[in-house]
N, C-alpha and C. Protein backbone atom coordinates (compact mmCIF):
# COMPACT_ATOMS: atom_id res chain seq x y z
N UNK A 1 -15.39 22.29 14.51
CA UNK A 1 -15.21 22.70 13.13
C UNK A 1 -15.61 21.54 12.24
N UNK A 2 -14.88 20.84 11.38
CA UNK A 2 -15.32 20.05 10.39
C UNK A 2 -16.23 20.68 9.10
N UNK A 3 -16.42 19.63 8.75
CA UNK A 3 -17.80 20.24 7.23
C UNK A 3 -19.14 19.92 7.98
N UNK A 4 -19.86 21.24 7.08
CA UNK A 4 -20.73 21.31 7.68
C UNK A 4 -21.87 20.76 7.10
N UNK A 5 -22.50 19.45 7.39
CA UNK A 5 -23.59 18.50 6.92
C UNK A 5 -23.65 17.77 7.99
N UNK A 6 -24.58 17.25 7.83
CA UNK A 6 -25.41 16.67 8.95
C UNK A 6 -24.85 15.33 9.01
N UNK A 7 -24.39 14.16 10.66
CA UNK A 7 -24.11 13.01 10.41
C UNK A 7 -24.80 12.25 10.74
N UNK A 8 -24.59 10.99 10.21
CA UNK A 8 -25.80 10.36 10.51
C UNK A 8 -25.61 9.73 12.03
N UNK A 9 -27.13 9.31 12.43
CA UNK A 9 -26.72 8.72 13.78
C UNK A 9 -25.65 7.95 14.27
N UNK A 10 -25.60 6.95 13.43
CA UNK A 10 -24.57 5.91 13.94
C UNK A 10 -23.56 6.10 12.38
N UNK A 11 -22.36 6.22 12.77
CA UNK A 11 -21.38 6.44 12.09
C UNK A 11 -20.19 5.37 12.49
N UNK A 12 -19.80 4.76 11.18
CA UNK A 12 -18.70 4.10 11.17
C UNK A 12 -17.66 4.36 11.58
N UNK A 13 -16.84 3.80 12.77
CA UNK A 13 -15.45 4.32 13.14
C UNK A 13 -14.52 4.72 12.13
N UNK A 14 -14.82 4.11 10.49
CA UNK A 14 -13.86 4.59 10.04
C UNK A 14 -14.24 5.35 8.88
N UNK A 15 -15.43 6.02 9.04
CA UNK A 15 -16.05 7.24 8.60
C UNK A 15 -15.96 8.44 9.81
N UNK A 16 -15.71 8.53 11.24
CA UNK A 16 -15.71 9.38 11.63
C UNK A 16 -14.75 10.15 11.62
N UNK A 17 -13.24 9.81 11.37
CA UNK A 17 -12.47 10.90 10.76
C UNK A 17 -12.60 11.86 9.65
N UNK A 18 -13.56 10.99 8.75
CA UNK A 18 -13.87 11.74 7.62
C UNK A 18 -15.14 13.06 7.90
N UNK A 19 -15.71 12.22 8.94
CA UNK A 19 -16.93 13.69 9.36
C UNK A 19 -16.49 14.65 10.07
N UNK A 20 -15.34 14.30 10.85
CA UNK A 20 -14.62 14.91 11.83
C UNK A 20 -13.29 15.61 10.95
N UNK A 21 -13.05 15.96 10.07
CA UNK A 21 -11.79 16.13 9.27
C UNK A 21 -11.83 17.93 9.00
N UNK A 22 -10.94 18.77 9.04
CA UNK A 22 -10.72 19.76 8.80
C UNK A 22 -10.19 19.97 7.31
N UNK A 23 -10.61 20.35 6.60
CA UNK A 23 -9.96 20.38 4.67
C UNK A 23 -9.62 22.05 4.96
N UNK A 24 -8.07 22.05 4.16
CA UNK A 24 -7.60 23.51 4.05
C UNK A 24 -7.03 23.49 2.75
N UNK A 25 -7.43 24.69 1.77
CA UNK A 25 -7.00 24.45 0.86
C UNK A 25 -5.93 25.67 0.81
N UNK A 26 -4.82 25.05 -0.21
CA UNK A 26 -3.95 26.67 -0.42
C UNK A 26 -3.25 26.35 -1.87
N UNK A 27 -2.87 27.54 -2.58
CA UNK A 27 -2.41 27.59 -3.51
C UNK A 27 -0.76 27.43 -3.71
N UNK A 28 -0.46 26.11 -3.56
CA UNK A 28 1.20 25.64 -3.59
C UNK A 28 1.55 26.39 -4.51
N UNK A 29 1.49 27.05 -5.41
CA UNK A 29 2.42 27.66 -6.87
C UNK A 29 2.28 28.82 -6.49
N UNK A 30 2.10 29.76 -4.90
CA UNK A 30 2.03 30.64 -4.74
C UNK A 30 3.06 31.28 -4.28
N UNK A 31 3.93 29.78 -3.36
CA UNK A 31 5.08 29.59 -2.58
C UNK A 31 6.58 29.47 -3.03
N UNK A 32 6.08 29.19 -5.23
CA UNK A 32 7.38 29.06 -5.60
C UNK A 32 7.87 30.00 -6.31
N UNK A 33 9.09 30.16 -6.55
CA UNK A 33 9.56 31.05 -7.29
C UNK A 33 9.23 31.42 -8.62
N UNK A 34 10.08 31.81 -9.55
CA UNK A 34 8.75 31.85 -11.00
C UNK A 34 9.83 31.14 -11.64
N UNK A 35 10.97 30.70 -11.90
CA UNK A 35 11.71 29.62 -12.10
C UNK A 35 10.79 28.57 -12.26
N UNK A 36 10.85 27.84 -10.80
CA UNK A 36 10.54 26.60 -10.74
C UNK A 36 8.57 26.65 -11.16
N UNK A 37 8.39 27.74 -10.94
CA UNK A 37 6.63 27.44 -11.28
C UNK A 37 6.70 27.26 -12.45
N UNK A 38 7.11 28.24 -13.36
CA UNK A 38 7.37 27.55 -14.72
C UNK A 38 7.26 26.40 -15.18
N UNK A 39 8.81 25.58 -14.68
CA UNK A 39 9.02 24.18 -14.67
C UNK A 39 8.13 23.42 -14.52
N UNK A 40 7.60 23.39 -13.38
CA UNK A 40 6.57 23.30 -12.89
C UNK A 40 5.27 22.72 -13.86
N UNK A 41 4.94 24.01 -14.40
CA UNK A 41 3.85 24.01 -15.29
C UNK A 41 4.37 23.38 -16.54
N UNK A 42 5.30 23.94 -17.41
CA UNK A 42 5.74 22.70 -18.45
C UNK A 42 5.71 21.32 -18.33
N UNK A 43 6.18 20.72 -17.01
CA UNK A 43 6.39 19.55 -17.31
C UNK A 43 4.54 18.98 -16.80
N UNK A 44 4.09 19.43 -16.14
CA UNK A 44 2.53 19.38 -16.08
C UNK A 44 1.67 19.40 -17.42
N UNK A 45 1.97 20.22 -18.06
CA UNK A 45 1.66 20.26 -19.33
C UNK A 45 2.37 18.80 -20.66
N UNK A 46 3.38 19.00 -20.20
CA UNK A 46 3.71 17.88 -21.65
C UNK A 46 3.43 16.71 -21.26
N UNK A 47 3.58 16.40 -19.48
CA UNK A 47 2.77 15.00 -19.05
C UNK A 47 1.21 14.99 -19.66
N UNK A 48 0.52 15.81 -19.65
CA UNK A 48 -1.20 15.80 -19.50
C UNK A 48 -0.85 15.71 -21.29
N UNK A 49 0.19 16.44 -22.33
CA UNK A 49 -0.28 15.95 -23.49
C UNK A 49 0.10 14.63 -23.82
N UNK A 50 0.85 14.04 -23.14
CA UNK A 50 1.53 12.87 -23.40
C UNK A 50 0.31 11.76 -23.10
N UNK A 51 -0.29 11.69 -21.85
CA UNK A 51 -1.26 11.39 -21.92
C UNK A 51 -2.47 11.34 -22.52
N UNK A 52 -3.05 12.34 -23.23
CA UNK A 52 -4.01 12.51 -23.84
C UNK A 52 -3.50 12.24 -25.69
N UNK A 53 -2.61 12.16 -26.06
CA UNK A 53 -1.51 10.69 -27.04
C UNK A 53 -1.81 9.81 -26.80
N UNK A 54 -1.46 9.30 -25.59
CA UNK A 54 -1.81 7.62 -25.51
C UNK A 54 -2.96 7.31 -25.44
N UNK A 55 -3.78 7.74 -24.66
CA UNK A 55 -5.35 7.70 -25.04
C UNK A 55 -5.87 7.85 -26.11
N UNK A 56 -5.41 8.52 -27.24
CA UNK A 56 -6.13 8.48 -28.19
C UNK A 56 -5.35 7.23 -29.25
N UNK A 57 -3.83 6.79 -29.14
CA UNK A 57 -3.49 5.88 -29.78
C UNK A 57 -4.05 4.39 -28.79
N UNK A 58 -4.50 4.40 -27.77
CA UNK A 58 -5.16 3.28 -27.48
C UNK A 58 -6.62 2.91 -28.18
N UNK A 59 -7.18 4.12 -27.80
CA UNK A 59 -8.67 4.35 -28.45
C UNK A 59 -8.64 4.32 -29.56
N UNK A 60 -8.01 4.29 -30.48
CA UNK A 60 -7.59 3.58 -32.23
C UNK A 60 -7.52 2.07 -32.24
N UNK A 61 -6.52 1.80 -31.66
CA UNK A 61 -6.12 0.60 -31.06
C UNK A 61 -7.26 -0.44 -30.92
N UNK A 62 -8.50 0.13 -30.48
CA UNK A 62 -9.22 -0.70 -29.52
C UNK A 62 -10.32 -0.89 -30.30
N UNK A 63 -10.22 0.48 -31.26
CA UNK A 63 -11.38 0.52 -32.19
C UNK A 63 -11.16 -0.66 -33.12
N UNK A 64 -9.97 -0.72 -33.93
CA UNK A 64 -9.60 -1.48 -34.87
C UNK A 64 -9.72 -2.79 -34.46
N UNK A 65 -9.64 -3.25 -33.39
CA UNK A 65 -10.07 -4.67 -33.19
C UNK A 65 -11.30 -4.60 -32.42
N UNK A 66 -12.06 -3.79 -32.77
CA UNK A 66 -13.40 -4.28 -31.92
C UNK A 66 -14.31 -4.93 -33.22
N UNK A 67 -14.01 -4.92 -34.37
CA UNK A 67 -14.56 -5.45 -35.48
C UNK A 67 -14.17 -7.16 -36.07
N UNK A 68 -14.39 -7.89 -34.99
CA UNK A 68 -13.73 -9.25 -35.76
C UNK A 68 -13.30 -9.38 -37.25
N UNK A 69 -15.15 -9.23 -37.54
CA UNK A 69 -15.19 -9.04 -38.88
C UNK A 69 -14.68 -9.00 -40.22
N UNK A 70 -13.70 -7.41 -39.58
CA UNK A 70 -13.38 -6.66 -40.31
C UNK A 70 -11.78 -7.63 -40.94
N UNK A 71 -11.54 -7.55 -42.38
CA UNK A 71 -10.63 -8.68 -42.85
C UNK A 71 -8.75 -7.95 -42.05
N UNK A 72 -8.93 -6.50 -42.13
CA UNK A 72 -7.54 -6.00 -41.23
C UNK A 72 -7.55 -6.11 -39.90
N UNK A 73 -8.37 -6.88 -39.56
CA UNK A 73 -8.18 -6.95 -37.69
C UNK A 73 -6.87 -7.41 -37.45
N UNK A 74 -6.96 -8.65 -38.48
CA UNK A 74 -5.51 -9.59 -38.21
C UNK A 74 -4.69 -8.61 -38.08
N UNK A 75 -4.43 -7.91 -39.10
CA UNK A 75 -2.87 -7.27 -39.80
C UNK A 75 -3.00 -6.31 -38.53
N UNK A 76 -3.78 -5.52 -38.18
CA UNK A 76 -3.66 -4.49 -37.22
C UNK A 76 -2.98 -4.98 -36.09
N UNK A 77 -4.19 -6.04 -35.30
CA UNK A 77 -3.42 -6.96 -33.71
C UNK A 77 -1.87 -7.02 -34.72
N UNK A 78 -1.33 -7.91 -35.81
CA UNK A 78 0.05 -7.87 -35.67
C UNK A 78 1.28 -6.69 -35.86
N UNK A 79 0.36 -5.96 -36.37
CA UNK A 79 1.13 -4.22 -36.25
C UNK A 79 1.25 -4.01 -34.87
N UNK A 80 0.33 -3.69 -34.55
CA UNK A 80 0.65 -3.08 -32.71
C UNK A 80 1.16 -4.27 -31.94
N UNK A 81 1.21 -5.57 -31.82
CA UNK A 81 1.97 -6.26 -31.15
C UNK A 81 3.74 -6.14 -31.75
N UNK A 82 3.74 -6.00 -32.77
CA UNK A 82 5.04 -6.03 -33.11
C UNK A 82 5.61 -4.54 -32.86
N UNK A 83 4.57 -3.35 -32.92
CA UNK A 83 5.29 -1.98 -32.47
C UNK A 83 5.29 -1.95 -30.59
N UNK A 84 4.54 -2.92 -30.11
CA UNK A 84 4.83 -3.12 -29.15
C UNK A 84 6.02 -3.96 -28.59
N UNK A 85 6.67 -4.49 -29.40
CA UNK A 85 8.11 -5.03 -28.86
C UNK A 85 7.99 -6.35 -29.46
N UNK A 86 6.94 -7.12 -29.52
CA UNK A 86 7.10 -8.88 -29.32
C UNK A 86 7.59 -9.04 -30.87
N UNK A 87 8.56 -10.30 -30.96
CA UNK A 87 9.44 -10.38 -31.72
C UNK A 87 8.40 -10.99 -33.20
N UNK A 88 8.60 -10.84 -34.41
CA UNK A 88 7.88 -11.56 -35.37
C UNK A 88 8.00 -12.80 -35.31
N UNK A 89 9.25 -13.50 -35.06
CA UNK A 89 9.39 -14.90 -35.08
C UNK A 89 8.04 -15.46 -33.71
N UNK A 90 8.28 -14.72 -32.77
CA UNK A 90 7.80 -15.30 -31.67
C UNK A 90 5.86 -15.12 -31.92
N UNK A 91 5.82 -14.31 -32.81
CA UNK A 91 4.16 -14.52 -33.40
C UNK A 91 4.50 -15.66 -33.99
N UNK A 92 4.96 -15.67 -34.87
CA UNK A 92 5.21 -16.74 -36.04
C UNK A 92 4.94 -18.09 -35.11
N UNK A 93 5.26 -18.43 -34.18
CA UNK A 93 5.65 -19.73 -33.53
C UNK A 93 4.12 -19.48 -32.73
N UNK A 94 3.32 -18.50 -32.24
CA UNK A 94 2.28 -18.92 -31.43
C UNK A 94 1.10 -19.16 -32.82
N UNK A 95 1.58 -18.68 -33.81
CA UNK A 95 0.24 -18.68 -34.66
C UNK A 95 0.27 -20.37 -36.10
N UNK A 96 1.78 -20.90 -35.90
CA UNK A 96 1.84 -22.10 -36.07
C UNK A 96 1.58 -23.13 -35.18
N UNK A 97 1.77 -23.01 -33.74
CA UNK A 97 1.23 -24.17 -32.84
C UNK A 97 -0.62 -23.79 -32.62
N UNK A 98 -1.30 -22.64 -33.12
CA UNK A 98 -2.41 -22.54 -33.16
C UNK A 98 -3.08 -23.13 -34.06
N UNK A 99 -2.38 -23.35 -35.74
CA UNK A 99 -2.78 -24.16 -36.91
C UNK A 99 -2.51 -25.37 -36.22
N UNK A 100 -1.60 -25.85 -35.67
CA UNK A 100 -0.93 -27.26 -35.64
C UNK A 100 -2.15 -27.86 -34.62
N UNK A 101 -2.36 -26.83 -33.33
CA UNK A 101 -3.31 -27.40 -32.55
C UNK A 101 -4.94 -27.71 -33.17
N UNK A 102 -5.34 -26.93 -34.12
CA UNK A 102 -6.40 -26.76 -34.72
C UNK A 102 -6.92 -27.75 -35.65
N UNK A 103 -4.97 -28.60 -35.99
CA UNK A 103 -5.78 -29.34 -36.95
C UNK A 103 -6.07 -30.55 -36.28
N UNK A 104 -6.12 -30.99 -35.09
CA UNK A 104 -6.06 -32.17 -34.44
C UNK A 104 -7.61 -32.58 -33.67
């Protein structure tokens, strides 16, 4: 049995399970009740939108500082580092030993 394509002569020992492999597919949500398929599917769903959220608040994210340039780069990097948790003081202190180092 296996899939059916041709192998090549000499095959890697650890490609021949893969030429040699039986694939069965079946429909798991066929097996569950309509309860849990439900469930199931909701929480499938609000994961995949939750995801496709963060992707697009990264992809903002990434946009806004891809512009050195641009005079809000600063303010942005310190918006999202600070909605990311890190404390203001603790910017405050890396962006004074950065003047302090700079002026030397």
């Amino acid at each position: 049995a296996g899939l059916d394509r041709e192998q090549p002569e000499t095959i890697d020992p650890k490609l021949a399970t893969v030429f040699n492999a039986e694939v069965y597919f079946f429909n798991t949500l066929q097996y569950l009740d309509d309860v849990t398929r439900d469930a199931l599917k909701t929480a499938v769903h609000l994961a995949t939108a939750d995801l496709v959220e963060r992707c697009f608040k990264l992809t903002g994210e990434l946009e806004a500082l891809a512009n050195p340039s641009d005079p809000r780069t600063p303010v942005r990097l310190i918006e999202m580092l600070v909605g990311a948790g890190y404390k203001p003081a603790r910017l405050l202190a890396i962006l004074m030993s950065a003047v302090t180092d700079g002026d030397e």
